[in-house]
N, C-alpha and C. Protein backbone atom coordinates (compact mmCIF):
# COMPACT_ATOMS: atom_id res chain seq x y z
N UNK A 1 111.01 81.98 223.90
CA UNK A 1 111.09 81.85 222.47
C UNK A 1 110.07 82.81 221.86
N UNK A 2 110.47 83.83 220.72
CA UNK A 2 109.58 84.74 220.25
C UNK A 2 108.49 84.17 218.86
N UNK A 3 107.51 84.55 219.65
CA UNK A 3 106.26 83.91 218.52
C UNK A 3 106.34 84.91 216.89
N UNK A 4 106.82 86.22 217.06
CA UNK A 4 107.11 86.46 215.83
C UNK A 4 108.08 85.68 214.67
N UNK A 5 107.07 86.19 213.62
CA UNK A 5 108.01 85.53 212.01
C UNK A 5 109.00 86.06 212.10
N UNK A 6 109.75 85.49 211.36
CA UNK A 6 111.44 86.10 211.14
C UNK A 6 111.03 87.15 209.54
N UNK A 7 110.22 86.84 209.06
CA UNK A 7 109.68 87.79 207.97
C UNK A 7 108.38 87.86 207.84
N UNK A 8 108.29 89.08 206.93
CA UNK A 8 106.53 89.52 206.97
C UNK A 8 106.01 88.06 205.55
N UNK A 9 104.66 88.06 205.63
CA UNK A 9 104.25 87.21 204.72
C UNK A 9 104.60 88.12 202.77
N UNK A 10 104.80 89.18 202.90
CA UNK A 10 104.69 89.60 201.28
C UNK A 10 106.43 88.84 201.13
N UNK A 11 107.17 88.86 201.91
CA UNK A 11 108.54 88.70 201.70
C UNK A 11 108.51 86.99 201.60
N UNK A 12 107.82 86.21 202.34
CA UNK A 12 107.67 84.69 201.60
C UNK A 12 107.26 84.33 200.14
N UNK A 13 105.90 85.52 200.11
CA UNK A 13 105.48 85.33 199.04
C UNK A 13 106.29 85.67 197.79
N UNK A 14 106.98 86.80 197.67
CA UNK A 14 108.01 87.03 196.88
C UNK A 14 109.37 86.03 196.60
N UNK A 15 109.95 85.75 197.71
CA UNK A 15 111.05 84.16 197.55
C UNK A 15 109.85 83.19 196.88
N UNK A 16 109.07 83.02 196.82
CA UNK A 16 108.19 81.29 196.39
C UNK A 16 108.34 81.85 194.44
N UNK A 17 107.48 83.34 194.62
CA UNK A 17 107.79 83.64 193.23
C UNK A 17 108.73 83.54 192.16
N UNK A 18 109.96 84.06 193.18
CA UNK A 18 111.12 83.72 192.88
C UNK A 18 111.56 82.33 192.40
N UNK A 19 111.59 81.56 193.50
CA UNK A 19 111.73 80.13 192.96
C UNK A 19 111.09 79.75 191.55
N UNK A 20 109.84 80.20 192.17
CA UNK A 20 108.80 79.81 190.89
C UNK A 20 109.50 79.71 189.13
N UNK A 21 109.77 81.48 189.09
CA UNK A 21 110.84 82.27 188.37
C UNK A 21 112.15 81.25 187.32
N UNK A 22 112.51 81.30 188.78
CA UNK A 22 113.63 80.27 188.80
C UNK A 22 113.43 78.96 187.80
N UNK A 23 112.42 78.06 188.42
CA UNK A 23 111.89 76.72 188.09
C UNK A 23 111.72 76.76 186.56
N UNK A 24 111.35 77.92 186.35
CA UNK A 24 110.44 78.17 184.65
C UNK A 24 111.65 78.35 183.68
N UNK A 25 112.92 78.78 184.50
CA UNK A 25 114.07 79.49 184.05
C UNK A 25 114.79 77.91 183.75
N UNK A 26 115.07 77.29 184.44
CA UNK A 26 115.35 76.24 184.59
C UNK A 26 114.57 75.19 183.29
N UNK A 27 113.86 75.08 183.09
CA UNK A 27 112.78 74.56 182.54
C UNK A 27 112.99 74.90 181.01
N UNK A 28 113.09 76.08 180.97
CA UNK A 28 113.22 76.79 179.54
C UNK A 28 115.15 76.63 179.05
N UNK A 29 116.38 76.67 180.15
CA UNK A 29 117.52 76.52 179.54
C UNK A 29 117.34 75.07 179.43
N UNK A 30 116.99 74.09 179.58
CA UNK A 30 116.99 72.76 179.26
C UNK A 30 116.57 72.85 177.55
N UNK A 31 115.93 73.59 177.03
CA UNK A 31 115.68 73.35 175.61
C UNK A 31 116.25 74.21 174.76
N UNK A 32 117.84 74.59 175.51
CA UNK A 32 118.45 75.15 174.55
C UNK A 32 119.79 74.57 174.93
N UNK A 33 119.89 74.46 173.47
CA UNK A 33 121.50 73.58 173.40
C UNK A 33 122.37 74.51 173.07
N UNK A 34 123.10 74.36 174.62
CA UNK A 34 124.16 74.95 174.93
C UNK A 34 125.89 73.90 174.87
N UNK A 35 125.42 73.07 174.90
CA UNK A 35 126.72 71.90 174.76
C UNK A 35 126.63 71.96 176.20
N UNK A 36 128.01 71.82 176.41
CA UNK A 36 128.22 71.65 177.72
C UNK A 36 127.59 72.21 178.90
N UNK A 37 126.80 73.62 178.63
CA UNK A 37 127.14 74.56 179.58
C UNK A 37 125.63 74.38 179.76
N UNK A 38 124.77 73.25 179.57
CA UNK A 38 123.80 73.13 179.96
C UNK A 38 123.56 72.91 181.31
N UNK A 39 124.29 71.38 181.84
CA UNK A 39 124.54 71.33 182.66
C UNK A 39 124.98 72.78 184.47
N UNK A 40 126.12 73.54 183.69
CA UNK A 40 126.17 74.50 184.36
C UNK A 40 125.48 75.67 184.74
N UNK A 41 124.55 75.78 183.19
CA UNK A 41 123.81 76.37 183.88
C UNK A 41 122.51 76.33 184.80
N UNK A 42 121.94 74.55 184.52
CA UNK A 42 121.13 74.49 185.36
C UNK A 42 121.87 74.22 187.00
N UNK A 43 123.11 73.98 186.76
CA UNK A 43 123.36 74.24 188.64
C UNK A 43 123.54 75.66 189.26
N UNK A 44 123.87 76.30 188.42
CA UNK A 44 124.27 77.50 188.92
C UNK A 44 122.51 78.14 189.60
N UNK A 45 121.58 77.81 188.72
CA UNK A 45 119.70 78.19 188.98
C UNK A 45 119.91 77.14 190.18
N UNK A 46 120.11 76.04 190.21
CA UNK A 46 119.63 75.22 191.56
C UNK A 46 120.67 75.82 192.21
N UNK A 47 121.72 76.51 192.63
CA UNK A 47 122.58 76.97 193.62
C UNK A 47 122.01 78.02 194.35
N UNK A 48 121.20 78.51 193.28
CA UNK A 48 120.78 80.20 193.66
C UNK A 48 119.58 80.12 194.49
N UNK A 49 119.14 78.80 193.56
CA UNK A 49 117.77 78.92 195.02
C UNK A 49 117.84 77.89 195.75
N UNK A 50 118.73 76.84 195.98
CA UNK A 50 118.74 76.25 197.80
C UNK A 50 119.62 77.31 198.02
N UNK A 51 120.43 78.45 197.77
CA UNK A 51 120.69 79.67 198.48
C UNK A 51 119.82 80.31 199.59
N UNK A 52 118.22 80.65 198.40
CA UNK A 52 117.22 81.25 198.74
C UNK A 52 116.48 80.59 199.96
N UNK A 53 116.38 79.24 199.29
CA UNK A 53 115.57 78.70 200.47
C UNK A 53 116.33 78.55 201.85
N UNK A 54 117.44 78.30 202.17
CA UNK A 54 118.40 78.36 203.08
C UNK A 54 118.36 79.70 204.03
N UNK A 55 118.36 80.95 203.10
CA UNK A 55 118.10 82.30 203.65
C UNK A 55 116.94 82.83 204.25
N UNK A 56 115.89 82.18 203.18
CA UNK A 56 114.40 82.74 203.91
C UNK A 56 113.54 81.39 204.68
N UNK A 57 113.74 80.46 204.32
CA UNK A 57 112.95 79.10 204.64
C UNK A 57 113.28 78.83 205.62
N UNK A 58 114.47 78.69 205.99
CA UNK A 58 114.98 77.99 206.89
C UNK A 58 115.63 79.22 207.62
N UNK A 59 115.49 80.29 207.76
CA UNK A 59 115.77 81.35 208.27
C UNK A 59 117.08 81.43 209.09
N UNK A 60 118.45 81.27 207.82
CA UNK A 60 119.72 81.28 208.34
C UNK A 60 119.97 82.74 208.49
N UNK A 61 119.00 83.88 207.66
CA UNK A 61 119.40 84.97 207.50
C UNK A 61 119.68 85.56 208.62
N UNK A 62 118.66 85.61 209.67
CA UNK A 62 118.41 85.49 210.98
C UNK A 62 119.20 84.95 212.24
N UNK A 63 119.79 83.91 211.61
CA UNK A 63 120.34 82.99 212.65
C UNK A 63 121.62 83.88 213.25
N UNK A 64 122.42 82.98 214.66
CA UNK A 64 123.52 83.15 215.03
C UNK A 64 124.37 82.59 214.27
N UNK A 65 125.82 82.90 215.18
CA UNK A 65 126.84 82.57 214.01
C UNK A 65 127.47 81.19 214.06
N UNK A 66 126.78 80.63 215.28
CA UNK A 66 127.10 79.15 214.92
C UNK A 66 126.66 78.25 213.97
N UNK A 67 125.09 78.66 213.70
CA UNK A 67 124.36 78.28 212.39
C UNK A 67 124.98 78.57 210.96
N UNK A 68 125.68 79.76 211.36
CA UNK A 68 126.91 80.38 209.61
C UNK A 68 127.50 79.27 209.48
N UNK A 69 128.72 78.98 210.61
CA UNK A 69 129.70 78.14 210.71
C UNK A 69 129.28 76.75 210.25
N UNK A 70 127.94 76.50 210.62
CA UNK A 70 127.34 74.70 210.29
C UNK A 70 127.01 74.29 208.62
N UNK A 71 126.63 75.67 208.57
CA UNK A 71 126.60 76.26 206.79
C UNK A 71 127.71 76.34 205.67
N UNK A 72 128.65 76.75 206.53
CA UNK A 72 129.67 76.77 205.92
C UNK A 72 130.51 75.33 205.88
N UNK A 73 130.66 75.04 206.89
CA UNK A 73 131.27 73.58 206.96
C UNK A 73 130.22 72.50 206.13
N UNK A 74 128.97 72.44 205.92
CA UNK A 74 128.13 71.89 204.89
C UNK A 74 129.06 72.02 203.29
N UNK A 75 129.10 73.76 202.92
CA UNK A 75 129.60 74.12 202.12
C UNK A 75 131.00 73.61 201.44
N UNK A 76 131.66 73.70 202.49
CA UNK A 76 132.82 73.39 201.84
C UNK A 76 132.88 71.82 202.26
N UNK A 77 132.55 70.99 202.83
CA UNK A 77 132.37 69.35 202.09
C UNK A 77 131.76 69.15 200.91
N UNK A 78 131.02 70.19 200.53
CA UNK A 78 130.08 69.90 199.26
C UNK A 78 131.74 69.87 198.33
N UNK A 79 132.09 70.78 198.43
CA UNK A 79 132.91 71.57 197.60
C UNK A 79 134.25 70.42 197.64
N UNK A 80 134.84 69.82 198.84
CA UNK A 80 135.61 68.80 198.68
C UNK A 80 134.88 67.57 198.17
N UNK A 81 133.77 66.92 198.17
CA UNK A 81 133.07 66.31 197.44
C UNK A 81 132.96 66.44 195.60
N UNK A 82 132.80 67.84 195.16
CA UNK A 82 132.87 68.33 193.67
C UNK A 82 134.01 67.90 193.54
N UNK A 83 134.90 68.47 194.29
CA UNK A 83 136.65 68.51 193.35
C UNK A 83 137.46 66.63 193.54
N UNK A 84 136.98 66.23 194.80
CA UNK A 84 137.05 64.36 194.30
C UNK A 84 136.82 64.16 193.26
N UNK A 85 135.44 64.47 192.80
CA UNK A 85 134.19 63.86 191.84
C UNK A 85 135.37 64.28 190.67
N UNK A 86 135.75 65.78 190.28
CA UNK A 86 136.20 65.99 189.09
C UNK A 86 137.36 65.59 189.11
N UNK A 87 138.47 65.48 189.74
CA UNK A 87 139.15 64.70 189.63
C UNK A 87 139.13 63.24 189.24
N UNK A 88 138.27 62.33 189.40
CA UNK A 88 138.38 61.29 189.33
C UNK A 88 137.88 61.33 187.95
N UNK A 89 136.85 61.88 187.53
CA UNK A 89 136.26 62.13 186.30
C UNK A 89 136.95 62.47 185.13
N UNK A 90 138.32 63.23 185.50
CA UNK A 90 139.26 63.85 184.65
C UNK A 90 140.83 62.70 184.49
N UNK A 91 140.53 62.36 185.65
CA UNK A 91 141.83 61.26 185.83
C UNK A 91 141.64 59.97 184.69
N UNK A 92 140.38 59.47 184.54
CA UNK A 92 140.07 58.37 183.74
C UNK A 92 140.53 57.87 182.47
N UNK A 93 140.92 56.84 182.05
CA UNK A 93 141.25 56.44 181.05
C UNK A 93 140.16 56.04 179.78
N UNK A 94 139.63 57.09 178.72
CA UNK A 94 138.53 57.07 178.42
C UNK A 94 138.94 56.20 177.06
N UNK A 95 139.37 54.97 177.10
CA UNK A 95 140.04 54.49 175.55
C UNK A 95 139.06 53.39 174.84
């Protein structure tokens, strides 16, 4: 097993910034009323960075391709999970 990082330390430090970035970004569309698209847009910021952290943290970037595949199959249950959710959400009788 190789004792080297999978990245140099300026490249952690830059993803944390990022997040950081992110967090403040996040932080700041919450106090603007967008109607609906508030919501969306704070998932789309949390998508982007458990992206990030997934890529550099947990060093899938790196990985083999069975680790893709475990990622992906994560992925798309998420994704059959969403489209239940909106369905059922849309199906409702709101009277």
């Amino acid at each position: 097993m190789s004792t080297e990082p999978a990245a140099s330390r300026r490249t952690y430090y830059k993803v944390f910034f990022v997040l950081l970035a992110c967090t403040y970004l996040t932080w700041q569309v919450a106090y603007f009323d967008l109607g609906r698209l508030n919501t969306l847009a704070a998932l789309v910021i949390a998508i982007f960075k458990a992206t990030i952290v997934v890529l550099f943290f947990m060093h899938a970037r790196t990985s083999p391709r069975l680790t893709w595949i475990v990622i992906m199959a994560g992925v798309f249950w998420f994704l059959i999970l969403m489209a239940l959710t909106g369905t059922d959400y849309l199906t409702r009788n709101w009277t």
